[in-house]
C-alpha atoms as a PDB file:
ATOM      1  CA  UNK A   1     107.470 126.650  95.410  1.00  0.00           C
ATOM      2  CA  UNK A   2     111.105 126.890  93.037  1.00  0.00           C
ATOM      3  CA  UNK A   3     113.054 123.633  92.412  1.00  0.00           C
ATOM      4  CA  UNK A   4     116.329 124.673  93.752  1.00  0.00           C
ATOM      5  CA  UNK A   5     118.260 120.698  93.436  1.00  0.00           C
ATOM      6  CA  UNK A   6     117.412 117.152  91.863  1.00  0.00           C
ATOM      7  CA  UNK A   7     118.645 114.224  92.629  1.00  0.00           C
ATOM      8  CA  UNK A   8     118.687 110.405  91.482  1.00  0.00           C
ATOM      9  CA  UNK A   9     120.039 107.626  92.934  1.00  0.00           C
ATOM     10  CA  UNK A  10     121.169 104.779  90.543  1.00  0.00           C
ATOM     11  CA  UNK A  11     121.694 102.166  93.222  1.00  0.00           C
ATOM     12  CA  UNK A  12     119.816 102.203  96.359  1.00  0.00           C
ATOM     13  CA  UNK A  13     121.723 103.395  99.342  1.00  0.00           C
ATOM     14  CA  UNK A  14     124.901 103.972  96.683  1.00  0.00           C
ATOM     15  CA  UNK A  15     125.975 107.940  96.684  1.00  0.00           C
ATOM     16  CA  UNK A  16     123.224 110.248  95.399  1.00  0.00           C
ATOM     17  CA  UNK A  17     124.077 112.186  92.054  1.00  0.00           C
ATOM     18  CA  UNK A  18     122.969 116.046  91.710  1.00  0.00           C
ATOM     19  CA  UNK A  19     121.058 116.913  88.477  1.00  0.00           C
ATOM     20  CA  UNK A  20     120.094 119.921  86.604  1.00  0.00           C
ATOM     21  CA  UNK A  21     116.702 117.959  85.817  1.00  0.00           C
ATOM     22  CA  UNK A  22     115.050 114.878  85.874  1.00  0.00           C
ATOM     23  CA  UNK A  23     112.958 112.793  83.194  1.00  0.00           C
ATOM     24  CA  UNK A  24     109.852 110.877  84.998  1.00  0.00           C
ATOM     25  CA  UNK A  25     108.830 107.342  83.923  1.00  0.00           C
ATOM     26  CA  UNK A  26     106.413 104.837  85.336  1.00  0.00           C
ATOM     27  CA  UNK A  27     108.480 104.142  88.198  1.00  0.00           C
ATOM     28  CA  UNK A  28     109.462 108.185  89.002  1.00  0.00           C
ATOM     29  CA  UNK A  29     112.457 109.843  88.439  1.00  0.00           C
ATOM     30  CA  UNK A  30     114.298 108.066  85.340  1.00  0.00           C
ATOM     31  CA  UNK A  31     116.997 105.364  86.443  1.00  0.00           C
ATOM     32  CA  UNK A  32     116.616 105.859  90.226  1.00  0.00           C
ATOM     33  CA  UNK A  33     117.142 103.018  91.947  1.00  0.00           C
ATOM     34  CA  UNK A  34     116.364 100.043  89.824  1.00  0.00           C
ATOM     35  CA  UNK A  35     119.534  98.647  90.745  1.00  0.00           C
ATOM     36  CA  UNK A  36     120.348  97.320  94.609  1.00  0.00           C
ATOM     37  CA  UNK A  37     122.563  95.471  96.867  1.00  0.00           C
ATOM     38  CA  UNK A  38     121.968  92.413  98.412  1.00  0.00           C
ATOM     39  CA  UNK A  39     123.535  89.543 101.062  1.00  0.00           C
ATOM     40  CA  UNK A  40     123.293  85.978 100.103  1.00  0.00           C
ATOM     41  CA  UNK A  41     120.128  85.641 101.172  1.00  0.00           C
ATOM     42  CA  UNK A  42     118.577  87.785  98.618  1.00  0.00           C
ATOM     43  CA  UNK A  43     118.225  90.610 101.290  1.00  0.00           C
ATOM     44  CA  UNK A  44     118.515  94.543 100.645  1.00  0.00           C
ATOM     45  CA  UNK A  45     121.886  95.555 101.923  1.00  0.00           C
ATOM     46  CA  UNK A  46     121.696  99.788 102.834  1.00  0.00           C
ATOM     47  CA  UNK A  47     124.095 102.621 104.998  1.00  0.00           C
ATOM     48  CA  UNK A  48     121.837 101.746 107.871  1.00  0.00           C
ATOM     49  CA  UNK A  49     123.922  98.699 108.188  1.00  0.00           C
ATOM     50  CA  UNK A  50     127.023  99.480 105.865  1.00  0.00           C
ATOM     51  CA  UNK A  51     127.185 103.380 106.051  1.00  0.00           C
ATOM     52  CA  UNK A  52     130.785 103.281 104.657  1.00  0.00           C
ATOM     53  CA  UNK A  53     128.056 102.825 100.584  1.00  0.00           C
ATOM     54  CA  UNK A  54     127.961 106.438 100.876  1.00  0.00           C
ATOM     55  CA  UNK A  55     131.417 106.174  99.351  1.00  0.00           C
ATOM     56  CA  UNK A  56     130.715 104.289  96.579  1.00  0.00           C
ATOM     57  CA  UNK A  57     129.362 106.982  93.292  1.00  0.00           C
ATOM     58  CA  UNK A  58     127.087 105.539  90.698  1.00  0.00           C
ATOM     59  CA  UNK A  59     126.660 106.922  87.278  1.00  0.00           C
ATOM     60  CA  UNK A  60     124.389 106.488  84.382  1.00  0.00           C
ATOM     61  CA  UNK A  61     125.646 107.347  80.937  1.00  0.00           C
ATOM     62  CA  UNK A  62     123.414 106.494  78.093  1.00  0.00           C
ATOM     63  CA  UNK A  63     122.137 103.103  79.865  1.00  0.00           C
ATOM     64  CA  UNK A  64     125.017 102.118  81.774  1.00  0.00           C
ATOM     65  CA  UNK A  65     125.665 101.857  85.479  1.00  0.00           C
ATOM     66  CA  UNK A  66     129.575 102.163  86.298  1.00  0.00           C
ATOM     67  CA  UNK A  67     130.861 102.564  89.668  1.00  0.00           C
ATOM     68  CA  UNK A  68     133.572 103.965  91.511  1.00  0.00           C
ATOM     69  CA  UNK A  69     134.534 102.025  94.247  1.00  0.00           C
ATOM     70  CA  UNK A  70     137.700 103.051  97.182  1.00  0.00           C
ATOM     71  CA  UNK A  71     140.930 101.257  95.790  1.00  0.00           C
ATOM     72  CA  UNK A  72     139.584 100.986  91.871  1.00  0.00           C
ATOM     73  CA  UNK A  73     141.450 103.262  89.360  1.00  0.00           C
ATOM     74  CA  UNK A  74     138.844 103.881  87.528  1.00  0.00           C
ATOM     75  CA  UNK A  75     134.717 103.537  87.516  1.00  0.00           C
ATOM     76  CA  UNK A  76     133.530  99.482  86.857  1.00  0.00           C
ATOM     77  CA  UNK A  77     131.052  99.022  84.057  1.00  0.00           C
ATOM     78  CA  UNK A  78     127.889  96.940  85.697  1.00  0.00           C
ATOM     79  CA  UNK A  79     125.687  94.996  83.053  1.00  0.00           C
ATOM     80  CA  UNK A  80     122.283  93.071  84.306  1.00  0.00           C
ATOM     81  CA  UNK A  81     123.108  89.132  83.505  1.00  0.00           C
ATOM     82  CA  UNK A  82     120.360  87.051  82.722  1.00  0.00           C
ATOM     83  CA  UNK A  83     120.522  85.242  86.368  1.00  0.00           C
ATOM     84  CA  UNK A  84     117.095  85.792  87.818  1.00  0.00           C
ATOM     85  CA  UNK A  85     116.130  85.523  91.379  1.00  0.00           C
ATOM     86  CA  UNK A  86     113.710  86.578  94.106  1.00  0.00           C
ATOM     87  CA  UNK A  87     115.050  89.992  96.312  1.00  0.00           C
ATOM     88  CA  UNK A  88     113.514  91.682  99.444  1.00  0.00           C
ATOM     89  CA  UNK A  89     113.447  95.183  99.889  1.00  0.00           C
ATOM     90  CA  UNK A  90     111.140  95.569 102.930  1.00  0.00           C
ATOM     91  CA  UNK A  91     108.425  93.362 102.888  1.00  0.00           C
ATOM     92  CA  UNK A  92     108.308  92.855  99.099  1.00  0.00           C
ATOM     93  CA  UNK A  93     109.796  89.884  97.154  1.00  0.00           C
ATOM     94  CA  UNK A  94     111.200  90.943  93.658  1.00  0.00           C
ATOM     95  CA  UNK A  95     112.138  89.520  90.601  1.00  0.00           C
ATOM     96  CA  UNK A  96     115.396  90.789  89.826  1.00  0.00           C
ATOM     97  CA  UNK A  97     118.236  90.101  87.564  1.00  0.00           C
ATOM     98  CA  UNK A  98     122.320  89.484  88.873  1.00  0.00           C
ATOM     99  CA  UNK A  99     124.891  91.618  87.635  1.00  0.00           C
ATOM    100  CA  UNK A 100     126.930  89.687  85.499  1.00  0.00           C
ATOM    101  CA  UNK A 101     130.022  88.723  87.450  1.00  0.00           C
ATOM    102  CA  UNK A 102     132.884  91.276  88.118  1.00  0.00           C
ATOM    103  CA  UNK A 103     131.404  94.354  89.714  1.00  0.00           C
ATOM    104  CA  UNK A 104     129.957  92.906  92.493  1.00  0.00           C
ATOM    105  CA  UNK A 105     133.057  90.584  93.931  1.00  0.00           C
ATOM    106  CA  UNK A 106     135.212  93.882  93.446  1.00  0.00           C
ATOM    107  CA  UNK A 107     132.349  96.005  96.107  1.00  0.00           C
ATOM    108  CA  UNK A 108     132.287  92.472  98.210  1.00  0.00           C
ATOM    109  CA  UNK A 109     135.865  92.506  98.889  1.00  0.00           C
ATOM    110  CA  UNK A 110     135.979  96.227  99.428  1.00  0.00           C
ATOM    111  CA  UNK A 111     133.219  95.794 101.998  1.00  0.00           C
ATOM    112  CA  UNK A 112     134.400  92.721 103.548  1.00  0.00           C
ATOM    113  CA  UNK A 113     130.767  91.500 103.234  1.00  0.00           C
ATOM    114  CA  UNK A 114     129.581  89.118 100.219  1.00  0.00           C
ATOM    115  CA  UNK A 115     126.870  91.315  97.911  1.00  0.00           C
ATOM    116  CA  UNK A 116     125.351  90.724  94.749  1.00  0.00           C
ATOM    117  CA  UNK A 117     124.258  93.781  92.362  1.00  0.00           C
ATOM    118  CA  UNK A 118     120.426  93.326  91.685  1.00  0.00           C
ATOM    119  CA  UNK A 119     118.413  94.789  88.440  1.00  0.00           C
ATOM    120  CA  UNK A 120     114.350  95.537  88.347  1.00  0.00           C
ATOM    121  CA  UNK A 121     113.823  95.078  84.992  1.00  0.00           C
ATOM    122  CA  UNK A 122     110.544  96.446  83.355  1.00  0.00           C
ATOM    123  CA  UNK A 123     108.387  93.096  84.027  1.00  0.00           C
ATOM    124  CA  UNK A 124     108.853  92.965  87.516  1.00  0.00           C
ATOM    125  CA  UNK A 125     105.866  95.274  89.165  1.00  0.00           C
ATOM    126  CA  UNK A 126     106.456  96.027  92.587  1.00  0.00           C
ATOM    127  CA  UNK A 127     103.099  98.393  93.845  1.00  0.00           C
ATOM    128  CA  UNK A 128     103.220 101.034  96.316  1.00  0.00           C
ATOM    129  CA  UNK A 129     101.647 100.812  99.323  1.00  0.00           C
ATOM    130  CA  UNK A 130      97.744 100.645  98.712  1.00  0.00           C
ATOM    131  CA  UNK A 131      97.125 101.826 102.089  1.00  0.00           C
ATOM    132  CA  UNK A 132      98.028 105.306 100.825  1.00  0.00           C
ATOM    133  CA  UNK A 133      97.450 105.208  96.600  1.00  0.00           C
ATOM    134  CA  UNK A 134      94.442 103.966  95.691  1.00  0.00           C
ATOM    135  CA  UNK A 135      94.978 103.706  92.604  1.00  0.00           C
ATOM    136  CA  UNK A 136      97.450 100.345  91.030  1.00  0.00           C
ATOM    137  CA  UNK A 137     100.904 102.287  90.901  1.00  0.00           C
ATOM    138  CA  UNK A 138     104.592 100.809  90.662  1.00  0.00           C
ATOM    139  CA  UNK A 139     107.896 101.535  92.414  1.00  0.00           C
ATOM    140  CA  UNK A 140     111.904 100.782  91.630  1.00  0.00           C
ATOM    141  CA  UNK A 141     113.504  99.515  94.867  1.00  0.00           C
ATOM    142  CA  UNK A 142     113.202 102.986  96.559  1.00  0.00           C
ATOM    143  CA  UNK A 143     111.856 102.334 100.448  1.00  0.00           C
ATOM    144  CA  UNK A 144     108.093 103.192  99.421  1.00  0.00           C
ATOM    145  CA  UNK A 145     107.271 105.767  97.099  1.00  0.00           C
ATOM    146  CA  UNK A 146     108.669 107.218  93.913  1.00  0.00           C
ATOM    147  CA  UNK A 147     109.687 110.707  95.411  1.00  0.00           C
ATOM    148  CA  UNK A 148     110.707 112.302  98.330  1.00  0.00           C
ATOM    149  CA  UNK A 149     110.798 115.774  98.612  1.00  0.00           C
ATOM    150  CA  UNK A 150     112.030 118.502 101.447  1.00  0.00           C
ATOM    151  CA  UNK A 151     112.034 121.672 102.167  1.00  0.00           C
ATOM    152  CA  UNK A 152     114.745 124.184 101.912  1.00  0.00           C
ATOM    153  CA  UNK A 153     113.072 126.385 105.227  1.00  0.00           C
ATOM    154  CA  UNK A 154     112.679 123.652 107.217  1.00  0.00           C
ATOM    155  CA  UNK A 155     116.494 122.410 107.296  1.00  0.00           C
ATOM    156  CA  UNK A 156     117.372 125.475 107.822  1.00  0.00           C
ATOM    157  CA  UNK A 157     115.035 125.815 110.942  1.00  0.00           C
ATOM    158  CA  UNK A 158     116.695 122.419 111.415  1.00  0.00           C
ATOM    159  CA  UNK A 159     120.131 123.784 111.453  1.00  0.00           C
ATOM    160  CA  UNK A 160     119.424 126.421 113.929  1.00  0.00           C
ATOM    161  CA  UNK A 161     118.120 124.311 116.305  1.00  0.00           C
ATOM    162  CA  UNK A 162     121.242 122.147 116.035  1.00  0.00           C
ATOM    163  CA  UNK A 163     123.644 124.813 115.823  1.00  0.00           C
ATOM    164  CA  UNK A 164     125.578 124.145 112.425  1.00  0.00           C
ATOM    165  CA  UNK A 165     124.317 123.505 108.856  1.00  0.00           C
ATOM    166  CA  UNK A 166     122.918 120.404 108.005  1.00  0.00           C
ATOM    167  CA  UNK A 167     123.502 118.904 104.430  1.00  0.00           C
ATOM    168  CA  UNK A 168     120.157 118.259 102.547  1.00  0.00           C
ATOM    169  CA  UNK A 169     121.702 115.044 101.117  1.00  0.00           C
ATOM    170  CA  UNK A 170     121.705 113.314 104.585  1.00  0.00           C
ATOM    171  CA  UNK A 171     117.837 113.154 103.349  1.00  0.00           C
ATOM    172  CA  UNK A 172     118.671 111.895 100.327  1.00  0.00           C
ATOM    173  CA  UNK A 173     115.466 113.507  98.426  1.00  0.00           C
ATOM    174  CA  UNK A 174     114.563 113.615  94.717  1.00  0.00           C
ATOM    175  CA  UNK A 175     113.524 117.224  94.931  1.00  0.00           C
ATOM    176  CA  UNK A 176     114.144 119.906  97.083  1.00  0.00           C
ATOM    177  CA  UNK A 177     112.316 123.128  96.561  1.00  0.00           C
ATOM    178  CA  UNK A 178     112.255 126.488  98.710  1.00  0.00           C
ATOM    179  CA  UNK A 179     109.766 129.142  99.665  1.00  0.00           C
ATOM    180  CA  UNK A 180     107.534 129.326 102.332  1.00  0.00           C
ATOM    181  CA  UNK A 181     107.878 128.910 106.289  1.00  0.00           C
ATOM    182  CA  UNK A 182     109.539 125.770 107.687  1.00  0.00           C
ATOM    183  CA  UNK A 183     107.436 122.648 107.895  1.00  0.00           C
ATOM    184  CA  UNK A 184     104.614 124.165 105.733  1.00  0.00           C
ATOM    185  CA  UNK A 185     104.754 120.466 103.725  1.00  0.00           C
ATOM    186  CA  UNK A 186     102.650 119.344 106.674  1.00  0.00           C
ATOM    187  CA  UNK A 187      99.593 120.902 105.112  1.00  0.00           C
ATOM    188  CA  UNK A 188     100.441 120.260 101.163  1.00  0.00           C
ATOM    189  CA  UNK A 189      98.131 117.977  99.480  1.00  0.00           C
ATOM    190  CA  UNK A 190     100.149 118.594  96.247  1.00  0.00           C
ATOM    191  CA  UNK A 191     102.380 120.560  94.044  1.00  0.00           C
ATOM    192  CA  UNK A 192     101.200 121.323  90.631  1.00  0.00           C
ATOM    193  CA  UNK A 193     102.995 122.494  87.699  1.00  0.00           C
ATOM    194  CA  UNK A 194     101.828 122.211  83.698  1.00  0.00           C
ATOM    195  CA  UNK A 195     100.078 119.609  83.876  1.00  0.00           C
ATOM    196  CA  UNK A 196     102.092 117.804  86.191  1.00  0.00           C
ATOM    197  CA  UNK A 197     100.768 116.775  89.554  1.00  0.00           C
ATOM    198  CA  UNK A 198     103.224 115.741  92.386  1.00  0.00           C
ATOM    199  CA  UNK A 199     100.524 114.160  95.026  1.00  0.00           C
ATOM    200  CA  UNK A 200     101.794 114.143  98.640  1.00  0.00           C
ATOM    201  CA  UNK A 201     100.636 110.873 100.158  1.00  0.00           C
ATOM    202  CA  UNK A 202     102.633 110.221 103.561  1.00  0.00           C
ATOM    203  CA  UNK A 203     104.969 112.001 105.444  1.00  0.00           C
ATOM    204  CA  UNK A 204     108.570 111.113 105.318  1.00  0.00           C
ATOM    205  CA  UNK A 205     109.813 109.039 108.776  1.00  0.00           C
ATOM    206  CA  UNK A 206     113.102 109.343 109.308  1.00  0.00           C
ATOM    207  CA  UNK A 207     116.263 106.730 110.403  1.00  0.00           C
ATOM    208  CA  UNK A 208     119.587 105.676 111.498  1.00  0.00           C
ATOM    209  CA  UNK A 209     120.601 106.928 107.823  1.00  0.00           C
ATOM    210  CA  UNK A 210     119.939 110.711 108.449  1.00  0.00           C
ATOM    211  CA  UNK A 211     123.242 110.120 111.204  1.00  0.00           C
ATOM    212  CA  UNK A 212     125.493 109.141 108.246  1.00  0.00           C
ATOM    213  CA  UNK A 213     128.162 112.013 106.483  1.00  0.00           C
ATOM    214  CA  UNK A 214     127.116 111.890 102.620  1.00  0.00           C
ATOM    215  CA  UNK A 215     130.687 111.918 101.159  1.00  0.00           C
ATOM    216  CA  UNK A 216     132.404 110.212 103.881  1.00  0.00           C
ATOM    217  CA  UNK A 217     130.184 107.568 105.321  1.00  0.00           C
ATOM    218  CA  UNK A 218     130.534 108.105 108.805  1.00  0.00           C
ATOM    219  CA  UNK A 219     127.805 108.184 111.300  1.00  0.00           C
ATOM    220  CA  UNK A 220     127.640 110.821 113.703  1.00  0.00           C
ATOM    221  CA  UNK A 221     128.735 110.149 117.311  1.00  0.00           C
ATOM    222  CA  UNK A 222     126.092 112.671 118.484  1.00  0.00           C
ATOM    223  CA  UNK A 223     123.359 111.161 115.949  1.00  0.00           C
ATOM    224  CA  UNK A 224     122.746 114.331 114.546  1.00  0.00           C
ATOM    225  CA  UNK A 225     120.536 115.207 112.830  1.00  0.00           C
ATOM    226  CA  UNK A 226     118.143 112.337 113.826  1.00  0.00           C
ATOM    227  CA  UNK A 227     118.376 113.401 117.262  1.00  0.00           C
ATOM    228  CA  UNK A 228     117.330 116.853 117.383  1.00  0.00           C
ATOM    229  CA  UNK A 229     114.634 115.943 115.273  1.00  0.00           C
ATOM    230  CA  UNK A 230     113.467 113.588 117.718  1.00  0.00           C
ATOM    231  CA  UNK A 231     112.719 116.291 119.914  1.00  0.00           C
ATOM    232  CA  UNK A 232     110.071 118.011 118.196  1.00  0.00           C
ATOM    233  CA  UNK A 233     109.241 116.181 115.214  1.00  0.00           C
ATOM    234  CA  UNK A 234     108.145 112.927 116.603  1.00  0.00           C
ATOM    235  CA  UNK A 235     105.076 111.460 116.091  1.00  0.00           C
ATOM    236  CA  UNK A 236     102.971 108.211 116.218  1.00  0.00           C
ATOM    237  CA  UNK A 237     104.273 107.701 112.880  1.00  0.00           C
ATOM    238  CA  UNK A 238     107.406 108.220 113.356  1.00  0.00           C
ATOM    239  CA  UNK A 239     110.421 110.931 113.264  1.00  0.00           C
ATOM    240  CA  UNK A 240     109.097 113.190 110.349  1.00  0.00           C
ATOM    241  CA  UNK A 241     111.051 115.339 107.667  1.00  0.00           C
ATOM    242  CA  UNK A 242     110.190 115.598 104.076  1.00  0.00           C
ATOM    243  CA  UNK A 243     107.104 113.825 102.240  1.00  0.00           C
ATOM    244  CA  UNK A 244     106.501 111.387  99.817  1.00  0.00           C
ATOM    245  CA  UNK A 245     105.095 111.682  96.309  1.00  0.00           C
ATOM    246  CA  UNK A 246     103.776 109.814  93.302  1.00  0.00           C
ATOM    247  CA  UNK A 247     103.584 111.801  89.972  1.00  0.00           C
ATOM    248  CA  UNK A 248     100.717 111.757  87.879  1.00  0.00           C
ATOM    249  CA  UNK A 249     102.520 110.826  84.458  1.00  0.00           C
ATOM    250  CA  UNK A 250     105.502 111.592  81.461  1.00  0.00           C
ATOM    251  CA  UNK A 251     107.088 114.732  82.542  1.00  0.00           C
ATOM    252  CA  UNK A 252     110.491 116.463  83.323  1.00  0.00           C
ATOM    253  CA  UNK A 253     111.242 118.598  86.262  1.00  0.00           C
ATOM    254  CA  UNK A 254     114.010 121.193  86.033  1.00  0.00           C
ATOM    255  CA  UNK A 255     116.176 123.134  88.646  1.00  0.00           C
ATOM    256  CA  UNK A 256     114.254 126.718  88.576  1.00  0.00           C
ATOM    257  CA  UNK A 257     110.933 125.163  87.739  1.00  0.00           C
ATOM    258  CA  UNK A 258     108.029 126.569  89.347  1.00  0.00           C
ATOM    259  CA  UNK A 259     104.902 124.707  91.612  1.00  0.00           C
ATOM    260  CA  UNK A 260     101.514 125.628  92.743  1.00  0.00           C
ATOM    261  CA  UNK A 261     100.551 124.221  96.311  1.00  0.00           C
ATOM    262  CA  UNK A 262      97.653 123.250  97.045  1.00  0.00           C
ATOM    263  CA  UNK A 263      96.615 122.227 100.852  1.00  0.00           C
ATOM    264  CA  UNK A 264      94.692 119.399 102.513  1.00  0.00           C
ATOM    265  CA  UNK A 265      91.683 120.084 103.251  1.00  0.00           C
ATOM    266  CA  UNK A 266      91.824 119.142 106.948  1.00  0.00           C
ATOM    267  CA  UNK A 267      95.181 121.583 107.322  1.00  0.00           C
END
C-alpha cells in the first residue's frame, strides 16, 4: 500500500489540514487533536451538531494553535491558560486546560453558541478502549483511536455507486493510502513499514458527519454519502468505512511511503 495524503487535525471537529508527512508521538499523529470545543457544561461540541466548524482552519506553527474564524481579518493566536477543569469527549472525563480568554468568545459569538477552547496537556492520560488494545495505550481527544485510515479504491467504488466523486476529507482520516481492490481493509490485520507497525483494531463506523461539505459546512439534503453507504455497508456494528489504528512507537510517515499488509487470520 503507497501513502498518497496525511492529515492532522489540531482541534477536534475544526477543518482538517493536508500534510506532506506526519511525526508520531505517544498519542499518534503529532498535534492532532489535543485541543477541543466545549458547551458550558464541559461537553465536546463537534459538526454533528455545529457543521458550520468545518469553516473554521486551525494551524500549528512551531507550538502554536491560531485560528481563522468567518468575519476575523486575520488568524487568532490560542494559548492553553492555566484554568483546569474536567471535559467529556464520549464517555471519558478529562483533565483539560481553558484557553486563556480571547479566542474562544470571538468562535462563541461567531457560532451564536457559548464554547470554551480545551487543551490535553501531557499529564492527562485518556486510554483507548481496552476492549480492543490490550495493551495500556493513550489517546488526544480523537473519538477512539489514534488513526484512521481509508482507502483510495474503496471511495472510488463509493463514488460510482453514488454517481459523483466523493471527497476523502468528508472521512476526515489521518492516512489515506491506495492499491488494492475496494474494501480489501476488511481483511488487514496491519500495515508494516521499517519498523513501524500500524495495527488495525476496529473498523471505522460511520455518522451524521460524513453528510457535511468539508470547506463549506453544509450537510447534504440527500445525506450523501452516509446514505448510500447504508445500503451495503451496514453492519451490527455499525455503517463501516475506513479502520482504526494504533502505532507501535516514534516514527514519521511520509506522502509516497510504502506498507506491507498483512491479513487476519480469520479473513
Amino acid at each position: 500500500m503507497t501513502v498518497e495524503q496525511l492529515f492532522y487535525y489540531p482541534v477536534k471537529s475544526l477543518h482538517g489540514v493536508e500534510v506532506d508527512a506526519v511525526t508520531l508521538d505517544d498519542f499518534g499523529p503529532a498535534g492532532d487533536r489535543r485541543w477541543m470545543l466545549v458547551d458550558e457544561d464541559g461537553r465536546f461540541v463537534t459538526q454533528r451538531e455545529q457543521p458550520r466548524l468545518a469553516q473554521v482552519h486551525a494551524a500549528l506553527r512551531d507550538g502554536v494553535l491560531t485560528l481563522s474564524i468567518p468575519g476575523q481579518e486575520a488568524p487568532v493566536p490560542v494559548m492553553a491558560g492555566e484554568d483546569e477543569r474536567r471535559v467529556l469527549v464520549w464517555r471519558d472525563w478529562v483533565k483539560a486546560r481553558l484557553a486563556k480568554p480571547g479566542p474562544a468568545e470571538l468562535l462563541s459569538d461567531w457560532l451564536g453558541l457559548r464554547v470554551a477552547l480545551a487543551y490535553m496537556p501531557e499529564s492527562s492520560i485518556r486510554p483507548v478502549d481496552r476492549n480492543y488494545v490490550s495493551e495500556e495505550r493513550r489517546v488526544s481527544f480523537v473519538d477512539g483511536f489514534p488513526f484512521l485510515i481509508t482507502h483510495t479504491a474503496s471511495l472510488a467504488a463509493l463514488s460510482e455507486r453514488i454517481g459523483e466523486p466523493v471527497d476523502m476529507r468528508r472521512f476526515r482520516p489521518n492516512i489515506v493510502v491506495s492499491g488494492g481492490d475496494a474494501f480489501d481493509e476488511d481483511g488487514w490485520a496491519a500495515l508494516h513499514r521499517d519498523g513501524l507497525s500500524l495495527d488495525l483494531v476496529k473498523p471505522c463506523s460511520r455518522c451524521l458527519m460524513t453528510t457535511v461539505h468539508p470547506d463549506e459546512g453544509v450537510r447534504s439534503d440527500s445525506l450523501q454519502p452516509l446514505r448510500e453507504l447504508g445500503r451495503f455497508r451496514r453492519t451490527p456494528d455499525g455503517v463501516l468505512f475506513g479502520v482504526n489504528a494504533v502505532h507501535s512507537g516514534p516514527a514519521t510517515i511520509r506522502v509516497g511511503d510504502t506498507f506491507e499488509v498483512a491479513l487476519r487470520e480469520d479473513h
